[in-house]
Every structure is written in C-alpha cells, then in structure tokens.
Protein backbone atom coordinates (compact mmCIF):
# COMPACT_ATOMS: atom_id res chain seq x y z
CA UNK A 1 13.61 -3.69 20.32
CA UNK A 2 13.76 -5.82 23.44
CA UNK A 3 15.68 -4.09 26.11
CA UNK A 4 17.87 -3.51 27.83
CA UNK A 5 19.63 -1.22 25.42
CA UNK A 6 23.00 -0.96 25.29
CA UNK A 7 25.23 1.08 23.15
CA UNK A 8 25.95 -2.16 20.95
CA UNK A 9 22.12 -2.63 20.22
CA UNK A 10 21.95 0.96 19.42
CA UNK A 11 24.86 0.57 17.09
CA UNK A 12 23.35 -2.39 15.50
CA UNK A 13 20.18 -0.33 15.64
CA UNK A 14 22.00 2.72 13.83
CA UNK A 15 23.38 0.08 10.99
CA UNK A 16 20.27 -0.84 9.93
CA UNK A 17 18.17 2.21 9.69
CA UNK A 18 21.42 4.70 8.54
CA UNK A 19 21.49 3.35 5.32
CA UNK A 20 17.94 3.46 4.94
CA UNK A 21 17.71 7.34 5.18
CA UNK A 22 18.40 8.48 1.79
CA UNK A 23 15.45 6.42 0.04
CA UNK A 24 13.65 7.75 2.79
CA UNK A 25 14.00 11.27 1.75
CA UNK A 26 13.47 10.68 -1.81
CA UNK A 27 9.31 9.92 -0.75
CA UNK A 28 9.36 13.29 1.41
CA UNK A 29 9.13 13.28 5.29
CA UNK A 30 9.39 10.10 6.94
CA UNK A 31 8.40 8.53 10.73
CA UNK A 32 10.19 6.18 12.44
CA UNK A 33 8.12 3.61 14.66
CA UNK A 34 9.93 1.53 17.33
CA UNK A 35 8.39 -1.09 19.77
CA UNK A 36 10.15 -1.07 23.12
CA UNK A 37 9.40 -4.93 24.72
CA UNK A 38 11.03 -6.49 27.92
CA UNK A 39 12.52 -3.49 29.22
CA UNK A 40 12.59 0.41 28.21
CA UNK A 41 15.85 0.95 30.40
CA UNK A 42 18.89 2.06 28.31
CA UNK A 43 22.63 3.07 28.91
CA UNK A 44 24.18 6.58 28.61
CA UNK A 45 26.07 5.27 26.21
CA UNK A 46 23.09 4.22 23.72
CA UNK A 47 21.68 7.37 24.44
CA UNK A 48 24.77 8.81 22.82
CA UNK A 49 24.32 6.89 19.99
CA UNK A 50 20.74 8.06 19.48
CA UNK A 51 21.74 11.85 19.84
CA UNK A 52 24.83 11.64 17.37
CA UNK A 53 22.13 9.71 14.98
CA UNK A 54 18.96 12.12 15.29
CA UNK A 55 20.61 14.64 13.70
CA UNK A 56 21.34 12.99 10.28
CA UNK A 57 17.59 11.38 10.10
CA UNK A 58 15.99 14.61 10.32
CA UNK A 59 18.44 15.98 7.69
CA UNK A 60 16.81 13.10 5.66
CA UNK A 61 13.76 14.27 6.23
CA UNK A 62 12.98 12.35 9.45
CA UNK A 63 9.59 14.32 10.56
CA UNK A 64 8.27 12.52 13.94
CA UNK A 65 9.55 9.67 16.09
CA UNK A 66 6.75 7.34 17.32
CA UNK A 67 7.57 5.20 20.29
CA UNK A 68 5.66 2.39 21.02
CA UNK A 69 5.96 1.44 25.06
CA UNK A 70 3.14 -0.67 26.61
CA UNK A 71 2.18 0.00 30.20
CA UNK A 72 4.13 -1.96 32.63
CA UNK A 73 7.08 -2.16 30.33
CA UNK A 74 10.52 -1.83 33.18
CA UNK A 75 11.34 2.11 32.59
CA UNK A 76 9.12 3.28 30.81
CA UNK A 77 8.70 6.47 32.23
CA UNK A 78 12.56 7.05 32.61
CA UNK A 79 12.81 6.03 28.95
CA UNK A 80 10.09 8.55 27.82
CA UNK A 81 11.05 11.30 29.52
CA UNK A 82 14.62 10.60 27.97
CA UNK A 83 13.82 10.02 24.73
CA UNK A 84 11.51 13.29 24.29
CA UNK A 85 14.96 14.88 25.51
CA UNK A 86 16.89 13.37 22.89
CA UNK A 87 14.26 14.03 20.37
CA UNK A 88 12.68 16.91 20.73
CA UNK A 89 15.24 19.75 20.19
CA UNK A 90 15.49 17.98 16.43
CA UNK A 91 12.13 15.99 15.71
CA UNK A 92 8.90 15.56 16.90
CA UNK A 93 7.99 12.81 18.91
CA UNK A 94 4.99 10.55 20.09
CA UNK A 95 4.36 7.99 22.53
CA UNK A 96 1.85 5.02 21.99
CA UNK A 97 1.04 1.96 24.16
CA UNK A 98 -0.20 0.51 21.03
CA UNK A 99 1.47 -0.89 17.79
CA UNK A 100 -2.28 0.01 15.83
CA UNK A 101 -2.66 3.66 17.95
CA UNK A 102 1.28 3.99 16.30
CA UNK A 103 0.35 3.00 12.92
CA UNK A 104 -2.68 4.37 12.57
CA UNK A 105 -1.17 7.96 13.93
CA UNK A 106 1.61 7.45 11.17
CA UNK A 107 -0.56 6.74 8.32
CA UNK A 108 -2.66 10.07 9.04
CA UNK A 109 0.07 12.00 9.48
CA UNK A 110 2.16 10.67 6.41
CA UNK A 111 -1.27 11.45 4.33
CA UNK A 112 -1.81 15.07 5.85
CA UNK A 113 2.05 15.84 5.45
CA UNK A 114 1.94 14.96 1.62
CA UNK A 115 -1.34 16.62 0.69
C-alpha cells in the first residue's frame, strides 16, 4: 500500500481481501502481509475501517498480521504504535523493515502452526 491511507483505500483494501477470507480458513490459520511505501500516515477514518474488519479475519482464522514498514517511511512510528492497537486485542501482530524478514517469518510460522 502506498500511503497516505484514507478510508477509501482502506475500503478498497477491505474489498479485496474480504472475500478472500473464507478460502483462507478452509487451509487453517492464515497471515496477512502488507508493505507500507511512501507514507505510513493514515486517517481515523481508515482506522475504522481496519477495526470493523479485524474482527471478521480472525473469525476466518486470521492468526498474525505482519507489517512490513522500512525505516524512514513518513509515520512509521505513529502507524505502528496504531496498528498494534488495532490489532492486538484480536490478532497477533509483527513488524518487519523487510519484505524477506516478513516472508521468511510467515513461512516458519505457517509450518510450525500446521505441524
């Protein structure tokens, strides 16, 4: 996602990956991996959006949220600390400055989770 992030990305955001959930949950838990570029900053309002989703990808089995913000991304330490707020009381979450860190944190955990 490039930001700034608005409540309309976050929509859009929420339109892709909704429908996604229940093939999801058929393979067991599932993580979610997003790239933050340009900018980490987001609105109220798509943090909104993010809370009233969370909820129904953890009921499909939705197991960590992995954030990918490099280092001198604008906000990313606002964003962080937000996110883990919006995540944490429902998911786990982790933060990378690395798309391979993400991946490779993913791919262990997926394994570990379905042995």
């Amino acid at each position: 996602v490039c930001g700034s992030y608005n409540d309309e990305l976050a929509r859009k955001h929420a339109r892709v990956v909704h429908p996604l959930f229940s093939e999801l949950k058929k393979k067991g838990p599932w993580v979610e991996i997003v790239t933050l570029t340009g900018s980490a900053l987001f609105t109220p309002e798509a943090a909104d959006v993010h809370r009233k989703g969370i909820r129904d990808a953890v009921d499909q089995g939705l197991t960590y949220a992995v954030l990918v913000i490099p280092p001198g991304i604008e906000g990313r330490d606002v964003a962080i600390y937000t996110l883990r707020e919006i995540f944490e009381p429902h998911c786990r979450i982790k933060v990378f400055s690395k798309l391979e860190s993400a991946l490779s944190f993913a791919r262990e955990y997926l394994s570990s989770s379905s042995s």
